[in-house]
N, C-alpha and C. Protein backbone atom coordinates (compact mmCIF):
# COMPACT_ATOMS: atom_id res chain seq x y z
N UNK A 1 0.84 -1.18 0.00
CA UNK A 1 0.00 0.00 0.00
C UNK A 1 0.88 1.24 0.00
N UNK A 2 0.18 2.36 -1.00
CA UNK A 2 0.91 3.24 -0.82
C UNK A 2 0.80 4.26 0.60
N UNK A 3 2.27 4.93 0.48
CA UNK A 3 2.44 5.79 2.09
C UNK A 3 1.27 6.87 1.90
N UNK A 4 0.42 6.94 3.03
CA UNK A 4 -0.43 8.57 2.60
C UNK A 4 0.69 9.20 3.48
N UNK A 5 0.88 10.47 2.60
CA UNK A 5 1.42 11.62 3.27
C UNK A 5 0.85 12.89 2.93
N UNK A 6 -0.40 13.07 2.02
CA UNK A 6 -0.99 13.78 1.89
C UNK A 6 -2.14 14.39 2.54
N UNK A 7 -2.45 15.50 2.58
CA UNK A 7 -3.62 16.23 3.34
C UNK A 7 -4.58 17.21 2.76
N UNK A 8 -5.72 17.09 2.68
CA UNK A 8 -7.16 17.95 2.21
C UNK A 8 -7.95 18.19 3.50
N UNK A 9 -8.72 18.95 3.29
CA UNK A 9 -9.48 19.98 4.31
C UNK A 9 -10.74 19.99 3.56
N UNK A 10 -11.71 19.48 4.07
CA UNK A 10 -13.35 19.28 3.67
C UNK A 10 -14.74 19.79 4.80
N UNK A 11 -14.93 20.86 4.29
CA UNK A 11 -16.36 20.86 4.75
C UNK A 11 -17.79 20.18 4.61
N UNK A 12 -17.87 19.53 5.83
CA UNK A 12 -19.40 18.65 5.50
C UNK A 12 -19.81 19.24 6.49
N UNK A 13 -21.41 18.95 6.16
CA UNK A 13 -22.40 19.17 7.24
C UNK A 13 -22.15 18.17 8.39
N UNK A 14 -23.13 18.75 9.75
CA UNK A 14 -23.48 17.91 10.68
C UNK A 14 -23.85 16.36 10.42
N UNK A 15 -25.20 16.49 9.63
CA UNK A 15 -25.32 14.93 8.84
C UNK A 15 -24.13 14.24 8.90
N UNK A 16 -23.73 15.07 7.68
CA UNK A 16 -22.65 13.61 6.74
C UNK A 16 -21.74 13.16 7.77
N UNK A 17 -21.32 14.23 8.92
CA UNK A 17 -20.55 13.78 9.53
C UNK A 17 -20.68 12.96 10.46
N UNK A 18 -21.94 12.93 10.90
CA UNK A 18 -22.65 11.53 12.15
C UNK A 18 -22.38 10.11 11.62
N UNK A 19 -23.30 10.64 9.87
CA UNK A 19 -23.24 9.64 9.19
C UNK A 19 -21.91 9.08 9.22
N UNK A 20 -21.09 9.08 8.79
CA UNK A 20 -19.18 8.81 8.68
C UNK A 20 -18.99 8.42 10.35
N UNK A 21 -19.03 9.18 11.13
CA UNK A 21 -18.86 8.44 12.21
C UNK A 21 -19.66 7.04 12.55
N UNK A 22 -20.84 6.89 12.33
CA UNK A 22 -21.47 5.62 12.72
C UNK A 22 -20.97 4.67 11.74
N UNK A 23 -20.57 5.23 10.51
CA UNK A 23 -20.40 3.81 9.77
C UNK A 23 -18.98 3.52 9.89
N UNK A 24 -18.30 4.59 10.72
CA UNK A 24 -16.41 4.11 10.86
C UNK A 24 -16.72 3.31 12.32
N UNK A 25 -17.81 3.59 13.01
CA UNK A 25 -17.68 2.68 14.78
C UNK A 25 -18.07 1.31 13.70
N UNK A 26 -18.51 1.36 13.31
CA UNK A 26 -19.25 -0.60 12.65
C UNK A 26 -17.96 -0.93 12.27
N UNK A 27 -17.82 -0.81 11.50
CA UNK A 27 -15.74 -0.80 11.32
C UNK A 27 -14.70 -0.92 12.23
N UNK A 28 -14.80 -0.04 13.60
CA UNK A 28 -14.01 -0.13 14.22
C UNK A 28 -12.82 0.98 13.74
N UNK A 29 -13.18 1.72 12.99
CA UNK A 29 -11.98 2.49 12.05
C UNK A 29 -12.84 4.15 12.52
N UNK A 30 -11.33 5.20 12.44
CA UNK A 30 -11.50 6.66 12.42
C UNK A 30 -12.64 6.95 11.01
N UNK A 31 -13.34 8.04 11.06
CA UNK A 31 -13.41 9.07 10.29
C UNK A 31 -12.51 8.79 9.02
N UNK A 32 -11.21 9.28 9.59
CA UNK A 32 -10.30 9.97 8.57
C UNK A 32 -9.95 8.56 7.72
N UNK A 33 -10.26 7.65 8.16
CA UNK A 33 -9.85 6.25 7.41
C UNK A 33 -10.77 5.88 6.90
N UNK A 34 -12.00 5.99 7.66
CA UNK A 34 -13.51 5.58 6.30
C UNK A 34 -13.45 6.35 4.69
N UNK A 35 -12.83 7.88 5.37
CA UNK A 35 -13.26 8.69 4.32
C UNK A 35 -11.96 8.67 3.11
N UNK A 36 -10.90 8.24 3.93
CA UNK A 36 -9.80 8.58 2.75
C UNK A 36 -10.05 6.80 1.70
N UNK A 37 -10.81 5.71 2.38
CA UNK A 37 -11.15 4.97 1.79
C UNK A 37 -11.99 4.84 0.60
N UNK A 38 -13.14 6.01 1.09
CA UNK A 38 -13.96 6.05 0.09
C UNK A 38 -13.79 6.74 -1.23
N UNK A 39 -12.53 7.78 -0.87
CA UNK A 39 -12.18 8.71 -1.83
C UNK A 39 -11.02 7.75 -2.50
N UNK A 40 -10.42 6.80 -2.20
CA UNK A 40 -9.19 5.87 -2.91
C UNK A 40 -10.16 5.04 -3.43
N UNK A 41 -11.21 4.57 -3.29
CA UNK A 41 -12.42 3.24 -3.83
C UNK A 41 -13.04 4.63 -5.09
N UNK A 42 -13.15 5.30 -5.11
CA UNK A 42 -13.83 6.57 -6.02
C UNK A 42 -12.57 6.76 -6.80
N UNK A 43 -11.59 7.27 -6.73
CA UNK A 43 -10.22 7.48 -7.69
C UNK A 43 -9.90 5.95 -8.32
N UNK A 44 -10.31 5.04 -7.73
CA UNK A 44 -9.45 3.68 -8.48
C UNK A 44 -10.61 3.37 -10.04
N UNK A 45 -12.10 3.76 -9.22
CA UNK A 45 -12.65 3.42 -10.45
C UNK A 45 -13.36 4.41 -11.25
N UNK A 46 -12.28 5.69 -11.21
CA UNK A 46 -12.87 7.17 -12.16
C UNK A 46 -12.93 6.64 -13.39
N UNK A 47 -11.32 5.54 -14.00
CA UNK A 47 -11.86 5.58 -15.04
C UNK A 47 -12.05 4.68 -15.55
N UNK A 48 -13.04 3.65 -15.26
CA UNK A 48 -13.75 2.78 -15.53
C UNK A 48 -14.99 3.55 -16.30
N UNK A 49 -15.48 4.48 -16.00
CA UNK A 49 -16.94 4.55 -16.16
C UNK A 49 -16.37 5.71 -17.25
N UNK A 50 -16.87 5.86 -18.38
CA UNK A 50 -17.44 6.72 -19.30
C UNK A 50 -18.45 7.70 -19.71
N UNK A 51 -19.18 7.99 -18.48
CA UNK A 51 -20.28 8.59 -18.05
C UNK A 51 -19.96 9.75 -17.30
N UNK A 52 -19.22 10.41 -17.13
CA UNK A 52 -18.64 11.18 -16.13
C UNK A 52 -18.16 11.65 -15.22
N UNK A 53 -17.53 11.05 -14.97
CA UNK A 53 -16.86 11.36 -13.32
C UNK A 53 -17.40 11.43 -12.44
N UNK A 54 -16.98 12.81 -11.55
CA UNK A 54 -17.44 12.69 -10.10
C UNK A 54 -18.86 12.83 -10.09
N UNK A 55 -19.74 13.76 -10.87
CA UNK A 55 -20.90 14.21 -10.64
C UNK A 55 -21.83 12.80 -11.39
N UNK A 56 -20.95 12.53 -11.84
CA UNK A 56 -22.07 10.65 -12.35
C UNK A 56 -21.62 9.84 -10.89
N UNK A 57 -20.46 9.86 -10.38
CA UNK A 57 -20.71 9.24 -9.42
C UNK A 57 -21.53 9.87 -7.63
N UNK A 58 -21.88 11.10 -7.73
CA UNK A 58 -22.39 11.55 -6.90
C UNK A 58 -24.18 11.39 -7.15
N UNK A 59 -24.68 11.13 -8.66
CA UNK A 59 -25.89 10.90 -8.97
C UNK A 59 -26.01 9.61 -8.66
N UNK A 60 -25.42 8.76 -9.08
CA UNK A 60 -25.85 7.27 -8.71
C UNK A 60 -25.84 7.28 -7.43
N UNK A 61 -25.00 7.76 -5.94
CA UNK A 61 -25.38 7.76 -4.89
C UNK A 61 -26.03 8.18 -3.94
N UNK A 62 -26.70 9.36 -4.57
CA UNK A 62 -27.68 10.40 -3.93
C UNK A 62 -29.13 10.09 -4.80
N UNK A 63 -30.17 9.52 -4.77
CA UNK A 63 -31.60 9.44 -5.28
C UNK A 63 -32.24 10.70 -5.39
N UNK A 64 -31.96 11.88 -4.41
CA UNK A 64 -32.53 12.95 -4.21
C UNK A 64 -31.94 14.14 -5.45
N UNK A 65 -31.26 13.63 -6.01
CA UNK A 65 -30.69 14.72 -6.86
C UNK A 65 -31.20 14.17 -8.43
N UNK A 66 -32.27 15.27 -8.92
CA UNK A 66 -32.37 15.48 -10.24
C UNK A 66 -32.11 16.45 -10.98
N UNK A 67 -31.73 16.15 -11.96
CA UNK A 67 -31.28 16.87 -13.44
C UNK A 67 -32.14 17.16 -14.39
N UNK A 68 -32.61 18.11 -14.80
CA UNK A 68 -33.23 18.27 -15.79
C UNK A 68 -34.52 18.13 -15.93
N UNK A 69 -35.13 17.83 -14.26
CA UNK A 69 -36.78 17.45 -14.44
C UNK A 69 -37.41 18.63 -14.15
């Protein structure tokens, strides 16, 4: 595995952030390790998909977000 030695600074809401905490206690894992997971599982398969990137992958995971209706 590669070394992280890198660092980003993210604003989320209250939500997202409960959310991230309850699903890092089921884990047994920090925050900062759920999330840098999810963002290395999101970069490994950007380019797999041909559909657009981040905002195709933020539509397939959010139901609440429409385009164009």
């Amino acid at each position: 595995m590669e070394k992280r030695t890198e660092q980003i600074a993210v604003r989320i809401t209250p939500e997202t952030k409960k959310l991230l905490k309850i699903e890092a206690e089921k884990l047994d894992w920090t925050i900062a390790k759920l999330s840098e997971r999810i963002l290395r599982e999101w970069t490994e398969n950007i380019g797999k998909s041909k559909k657009g990137g981040a905002i195709n992958f933020i539509i397939q995971k959010n139901n609440n977000i429409k385009i164009g209706e």
